[in-house]
N, C-alpha and C. Protein backbone atom coordinates (compact mmCIF):
# COMPACT_ATOMS: atom_id res chain seq x y z
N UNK A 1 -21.82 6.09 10.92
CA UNK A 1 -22.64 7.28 10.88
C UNK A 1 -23.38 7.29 9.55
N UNK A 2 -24.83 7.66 9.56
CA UNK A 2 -25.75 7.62 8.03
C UNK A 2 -25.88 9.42 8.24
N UNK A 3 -26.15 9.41 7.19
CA UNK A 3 -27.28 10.71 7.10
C UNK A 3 -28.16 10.40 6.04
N UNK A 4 -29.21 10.95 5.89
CA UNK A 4 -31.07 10.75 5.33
C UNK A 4 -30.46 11.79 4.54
N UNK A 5 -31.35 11.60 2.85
CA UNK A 5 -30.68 12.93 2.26
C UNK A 5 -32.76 13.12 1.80
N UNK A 6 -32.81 14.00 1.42
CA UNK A 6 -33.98 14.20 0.77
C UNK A 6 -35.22 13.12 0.30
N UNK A 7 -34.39 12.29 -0.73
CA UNK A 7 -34.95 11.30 -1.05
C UNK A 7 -35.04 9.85 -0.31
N UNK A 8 -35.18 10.04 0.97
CA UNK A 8 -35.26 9.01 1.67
C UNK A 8 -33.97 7.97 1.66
N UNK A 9 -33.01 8.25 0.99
CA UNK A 9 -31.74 6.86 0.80
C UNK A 9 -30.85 7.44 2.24
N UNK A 10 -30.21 6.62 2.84
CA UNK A 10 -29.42 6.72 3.50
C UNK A 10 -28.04 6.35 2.68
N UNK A 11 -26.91 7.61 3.62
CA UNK A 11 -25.74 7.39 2.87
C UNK A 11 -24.74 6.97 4.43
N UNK A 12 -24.00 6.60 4.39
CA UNK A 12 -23.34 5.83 5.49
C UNK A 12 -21.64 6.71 5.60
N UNK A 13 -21.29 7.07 5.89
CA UNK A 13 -19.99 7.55 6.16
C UNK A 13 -18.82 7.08 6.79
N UNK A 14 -18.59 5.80 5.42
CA UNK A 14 -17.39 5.09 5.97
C UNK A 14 -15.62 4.96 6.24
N UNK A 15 -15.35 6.43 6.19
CA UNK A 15 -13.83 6.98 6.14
C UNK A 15 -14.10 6.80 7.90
N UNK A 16 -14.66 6.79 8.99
CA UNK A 16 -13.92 6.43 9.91
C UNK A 16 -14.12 5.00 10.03
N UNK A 17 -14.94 4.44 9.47
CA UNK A 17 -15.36 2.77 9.85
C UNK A 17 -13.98 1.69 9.38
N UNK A 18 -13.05 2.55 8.38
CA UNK A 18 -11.66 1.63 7.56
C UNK A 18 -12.77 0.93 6.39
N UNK A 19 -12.83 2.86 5.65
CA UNK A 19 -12.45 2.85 4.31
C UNK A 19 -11.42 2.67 3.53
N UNK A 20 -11.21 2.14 2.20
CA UNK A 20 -9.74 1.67 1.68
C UNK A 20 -9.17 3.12 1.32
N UNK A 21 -9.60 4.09 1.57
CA UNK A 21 -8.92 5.50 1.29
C UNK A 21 -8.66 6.06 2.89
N UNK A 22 -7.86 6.70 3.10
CA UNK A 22 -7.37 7.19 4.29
C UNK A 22 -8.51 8.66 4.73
N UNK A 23 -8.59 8.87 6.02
CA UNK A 23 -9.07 10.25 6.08
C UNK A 23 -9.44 11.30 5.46
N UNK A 24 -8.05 11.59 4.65
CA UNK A 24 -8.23 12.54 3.95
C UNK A 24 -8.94 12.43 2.42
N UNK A 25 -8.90 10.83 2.13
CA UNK A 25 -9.46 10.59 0.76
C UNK A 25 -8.39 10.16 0.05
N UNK A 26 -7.17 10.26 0.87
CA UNK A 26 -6.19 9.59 -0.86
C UNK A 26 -5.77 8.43 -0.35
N UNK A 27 -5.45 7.49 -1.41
CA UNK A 27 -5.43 6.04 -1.09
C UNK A 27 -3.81 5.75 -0.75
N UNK A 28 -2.96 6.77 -0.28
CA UNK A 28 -1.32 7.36 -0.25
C UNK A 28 -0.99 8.11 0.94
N UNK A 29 -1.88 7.64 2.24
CA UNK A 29 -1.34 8.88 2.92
C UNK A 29 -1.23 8.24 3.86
N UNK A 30 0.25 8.53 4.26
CA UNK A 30 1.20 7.30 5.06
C UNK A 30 0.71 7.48 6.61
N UNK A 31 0.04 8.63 6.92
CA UNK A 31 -0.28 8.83 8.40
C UNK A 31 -1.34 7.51 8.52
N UNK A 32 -1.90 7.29 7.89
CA UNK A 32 -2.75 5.85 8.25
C UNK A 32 -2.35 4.97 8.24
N UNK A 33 -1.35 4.82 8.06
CA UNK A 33 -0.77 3.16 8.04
C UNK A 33 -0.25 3.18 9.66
N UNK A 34 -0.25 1.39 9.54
CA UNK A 34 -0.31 0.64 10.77
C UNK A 34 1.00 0.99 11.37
N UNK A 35 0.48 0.96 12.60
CA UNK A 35 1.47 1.69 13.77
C UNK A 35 2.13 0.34 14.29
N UNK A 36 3.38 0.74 14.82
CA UNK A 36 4.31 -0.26 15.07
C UNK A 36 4.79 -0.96 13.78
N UNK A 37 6.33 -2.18 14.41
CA UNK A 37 6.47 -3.05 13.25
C UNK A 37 8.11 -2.32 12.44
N UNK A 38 8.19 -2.81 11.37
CA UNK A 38 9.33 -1.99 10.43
C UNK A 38 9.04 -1.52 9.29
N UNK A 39 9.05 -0.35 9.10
CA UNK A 39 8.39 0.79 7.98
C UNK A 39 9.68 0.45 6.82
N UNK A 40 9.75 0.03 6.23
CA UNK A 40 11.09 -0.08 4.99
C UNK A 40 10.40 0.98 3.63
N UNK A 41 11.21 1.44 3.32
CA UNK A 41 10.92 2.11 1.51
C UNK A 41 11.62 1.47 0.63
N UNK A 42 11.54 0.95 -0.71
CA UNK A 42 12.32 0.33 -1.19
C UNK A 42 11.64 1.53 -2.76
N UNK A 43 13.00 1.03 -3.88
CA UNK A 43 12.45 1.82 -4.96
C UNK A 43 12.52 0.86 -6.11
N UNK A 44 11.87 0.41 -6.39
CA UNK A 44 11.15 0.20 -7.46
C UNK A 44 11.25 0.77 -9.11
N UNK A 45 12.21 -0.08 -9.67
CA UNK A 45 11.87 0.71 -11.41
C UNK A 45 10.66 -0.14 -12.12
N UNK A 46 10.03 0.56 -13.64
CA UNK A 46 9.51 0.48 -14.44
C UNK A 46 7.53 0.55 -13.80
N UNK A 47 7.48 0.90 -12.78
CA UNK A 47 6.12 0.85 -12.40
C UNK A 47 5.23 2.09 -13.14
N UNK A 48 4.64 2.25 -13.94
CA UNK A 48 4.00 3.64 -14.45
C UNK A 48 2.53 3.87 -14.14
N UNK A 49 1.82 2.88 -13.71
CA UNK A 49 0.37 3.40 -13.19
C UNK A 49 -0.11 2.41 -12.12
N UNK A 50 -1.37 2.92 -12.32
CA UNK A 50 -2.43 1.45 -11.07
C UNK A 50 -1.96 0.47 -10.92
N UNK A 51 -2.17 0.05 -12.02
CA UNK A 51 -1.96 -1.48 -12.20
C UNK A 51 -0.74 -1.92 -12.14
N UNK A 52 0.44 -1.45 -12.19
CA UNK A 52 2.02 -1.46 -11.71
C UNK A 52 1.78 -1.78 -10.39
N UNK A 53 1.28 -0.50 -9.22
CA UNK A 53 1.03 -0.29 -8.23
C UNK A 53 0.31 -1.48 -7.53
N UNK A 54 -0.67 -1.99 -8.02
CA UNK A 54 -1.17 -2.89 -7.66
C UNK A 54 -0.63 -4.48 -8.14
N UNK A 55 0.06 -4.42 -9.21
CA UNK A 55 0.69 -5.74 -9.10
C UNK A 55 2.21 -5.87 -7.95
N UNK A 56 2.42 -4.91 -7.81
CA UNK A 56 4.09 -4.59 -7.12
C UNK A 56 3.08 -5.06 -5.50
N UNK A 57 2.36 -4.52 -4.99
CA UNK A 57 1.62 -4.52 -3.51
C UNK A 57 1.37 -5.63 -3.08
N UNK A 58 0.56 -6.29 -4.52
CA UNK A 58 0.04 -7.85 -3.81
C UNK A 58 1.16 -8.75 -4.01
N UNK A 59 2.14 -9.29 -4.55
CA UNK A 59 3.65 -10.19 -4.51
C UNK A 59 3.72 -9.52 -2.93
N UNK A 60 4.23 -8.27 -3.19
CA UNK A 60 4.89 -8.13 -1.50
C UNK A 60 3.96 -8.36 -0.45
N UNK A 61 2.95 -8.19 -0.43
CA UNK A 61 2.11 -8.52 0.48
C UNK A 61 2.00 -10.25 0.93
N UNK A 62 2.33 -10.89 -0.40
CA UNK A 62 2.23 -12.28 -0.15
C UNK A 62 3.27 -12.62 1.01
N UNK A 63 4.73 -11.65 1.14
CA UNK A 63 5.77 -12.45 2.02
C UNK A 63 5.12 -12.67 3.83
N UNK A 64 5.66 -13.34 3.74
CA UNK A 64 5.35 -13.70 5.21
C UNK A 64 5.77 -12.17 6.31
N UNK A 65 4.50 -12.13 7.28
CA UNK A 65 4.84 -11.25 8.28
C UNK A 65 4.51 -9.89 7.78
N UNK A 66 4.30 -9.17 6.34
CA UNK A 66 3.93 -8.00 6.11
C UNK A 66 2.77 -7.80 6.21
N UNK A 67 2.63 -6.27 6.66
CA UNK A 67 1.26 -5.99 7.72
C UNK A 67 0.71 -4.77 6.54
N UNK A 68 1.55 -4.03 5.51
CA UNK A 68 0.71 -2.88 4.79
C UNK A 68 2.18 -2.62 3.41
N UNK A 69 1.51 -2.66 3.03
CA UNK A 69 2.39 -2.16 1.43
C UNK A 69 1.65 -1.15 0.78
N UNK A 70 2.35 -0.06 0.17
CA UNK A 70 1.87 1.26 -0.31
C UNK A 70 2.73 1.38 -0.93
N UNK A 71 2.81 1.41 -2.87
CA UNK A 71 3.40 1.89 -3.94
C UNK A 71 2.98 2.78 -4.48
N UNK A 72 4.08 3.52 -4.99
CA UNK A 72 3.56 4.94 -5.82
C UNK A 72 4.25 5.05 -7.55
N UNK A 73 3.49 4.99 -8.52
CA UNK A 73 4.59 4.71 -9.55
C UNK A 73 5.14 6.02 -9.69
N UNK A 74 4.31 6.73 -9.39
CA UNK A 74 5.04 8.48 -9.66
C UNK A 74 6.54 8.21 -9.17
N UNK A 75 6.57 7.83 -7.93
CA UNK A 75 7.66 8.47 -7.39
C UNK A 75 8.77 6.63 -7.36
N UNK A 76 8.02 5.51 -7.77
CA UNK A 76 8.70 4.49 -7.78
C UNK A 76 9.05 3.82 -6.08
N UNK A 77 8.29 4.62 -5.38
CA UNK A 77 8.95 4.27 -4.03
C UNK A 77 7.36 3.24 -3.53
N UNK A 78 7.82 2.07 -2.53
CA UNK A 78 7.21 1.09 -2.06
C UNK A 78 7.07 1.31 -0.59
N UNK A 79 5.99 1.67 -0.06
CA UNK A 79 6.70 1.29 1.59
C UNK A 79 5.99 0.42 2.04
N UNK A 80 6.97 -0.62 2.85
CA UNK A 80 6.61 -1.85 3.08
C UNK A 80 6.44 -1.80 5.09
N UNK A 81 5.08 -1.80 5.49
CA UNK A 81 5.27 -2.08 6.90
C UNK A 81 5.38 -3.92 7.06
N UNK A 82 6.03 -4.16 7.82
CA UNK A 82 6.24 -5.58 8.53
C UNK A 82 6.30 -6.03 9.95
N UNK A 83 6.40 -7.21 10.23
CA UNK A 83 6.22 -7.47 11.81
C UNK A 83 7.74 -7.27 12.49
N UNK A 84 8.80 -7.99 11.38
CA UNK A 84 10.18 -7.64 11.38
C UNK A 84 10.83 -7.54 10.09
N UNK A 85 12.29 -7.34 10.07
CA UNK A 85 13.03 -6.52 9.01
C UNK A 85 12.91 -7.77 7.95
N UNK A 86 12.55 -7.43 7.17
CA UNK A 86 12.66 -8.68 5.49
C UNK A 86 13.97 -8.92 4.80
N UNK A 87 13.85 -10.31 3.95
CA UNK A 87 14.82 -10.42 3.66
C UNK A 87 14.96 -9.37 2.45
N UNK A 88 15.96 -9.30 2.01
CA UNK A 88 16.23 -8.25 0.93
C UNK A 88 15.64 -9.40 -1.08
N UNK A 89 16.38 -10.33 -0.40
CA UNK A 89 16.42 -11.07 -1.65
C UNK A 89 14.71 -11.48 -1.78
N UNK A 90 13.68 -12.14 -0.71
CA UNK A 90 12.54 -12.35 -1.01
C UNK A 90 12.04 -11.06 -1.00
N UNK A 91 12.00 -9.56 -0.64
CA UNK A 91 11.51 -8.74 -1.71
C UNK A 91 11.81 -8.20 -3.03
N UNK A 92 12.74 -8.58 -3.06
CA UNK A 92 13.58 -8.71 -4.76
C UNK A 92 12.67 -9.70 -5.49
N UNK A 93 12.61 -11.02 -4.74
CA UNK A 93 12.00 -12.37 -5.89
C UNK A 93 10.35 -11.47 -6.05
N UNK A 94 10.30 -11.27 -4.76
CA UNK A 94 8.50 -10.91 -5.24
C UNK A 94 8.24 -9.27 -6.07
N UNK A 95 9.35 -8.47 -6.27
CA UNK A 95 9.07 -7.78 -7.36
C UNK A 95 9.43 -8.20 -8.51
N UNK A 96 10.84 -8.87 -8.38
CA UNK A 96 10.72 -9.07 -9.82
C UNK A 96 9.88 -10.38 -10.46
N UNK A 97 8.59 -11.16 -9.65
CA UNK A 97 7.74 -11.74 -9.53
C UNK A 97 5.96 -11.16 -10.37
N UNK A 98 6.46 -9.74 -9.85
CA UNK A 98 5.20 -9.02 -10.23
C UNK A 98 5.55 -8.55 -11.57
N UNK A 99 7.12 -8.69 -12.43
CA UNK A 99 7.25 -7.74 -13.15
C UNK A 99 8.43 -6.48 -13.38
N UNK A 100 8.87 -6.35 -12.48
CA UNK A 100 9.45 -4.97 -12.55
C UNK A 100 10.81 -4.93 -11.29
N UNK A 101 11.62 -4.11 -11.04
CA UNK A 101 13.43 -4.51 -10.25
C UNK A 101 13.30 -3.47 -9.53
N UNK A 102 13.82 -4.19 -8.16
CA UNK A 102 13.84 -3.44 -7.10
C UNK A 102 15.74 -3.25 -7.40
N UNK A 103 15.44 -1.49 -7.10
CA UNK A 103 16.59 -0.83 -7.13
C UNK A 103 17.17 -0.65 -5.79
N UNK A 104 16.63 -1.31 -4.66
CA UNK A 104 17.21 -1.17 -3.08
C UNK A 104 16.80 -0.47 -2.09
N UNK A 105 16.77 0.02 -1.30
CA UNK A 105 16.27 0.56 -0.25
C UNK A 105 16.56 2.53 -1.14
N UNK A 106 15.40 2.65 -0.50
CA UNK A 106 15.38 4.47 -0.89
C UNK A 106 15.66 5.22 -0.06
């Protein structure tokens, strides 16, 4: 969907097209994540901002079979969707890969 604004530019409205922000605008809101699969939370110490967040996402994302990873340093919690249940120890190697110790399932 565009809309024409005044000055002739078109602006495009890409929150339904799979914008990297969800519906509502926050880049955290678990109703968008992929349906089906195994939803795991794991918790996570020492993560304190973005860039925590984003180094913790992409390691786990690397394991085989995961379909969506969403970290929060606020709250230290990871949720990991997958095709099936992961091993415990290769999401252990790939956080403490990125940096920072997985404290176990939340």
């Amino acid at each position: 969907m565009t809309a024409e604004t005044k000055t002739g530019i078109e602006i495009e409205d890409t929150r339904a097209a799979g914008s990297c922000c969800s519906s509502t605008g926050s880049c955290h809101d678990a109703a968008d994540a992929p349906q089906g699969g195994v939803t795991t939370v794991y918790q996570v110490t020492g993560m304190t901002c973005g860039h925590c967040e984003g180094a913790v996402s992409s390691e786990i994302s690397g394991l085989p079979g995961v379909t969506s990873v969403t970290a929060v340093a606020a709250t230290g919690q990871v949720t990991v969707v997958s095709e099936a249940p992961l091993d415990d120890e290769a999401v252990r190697a790939a956080v403490d890969e990125a940096g920072y110790e997985l404290a176990g399932k939340a």
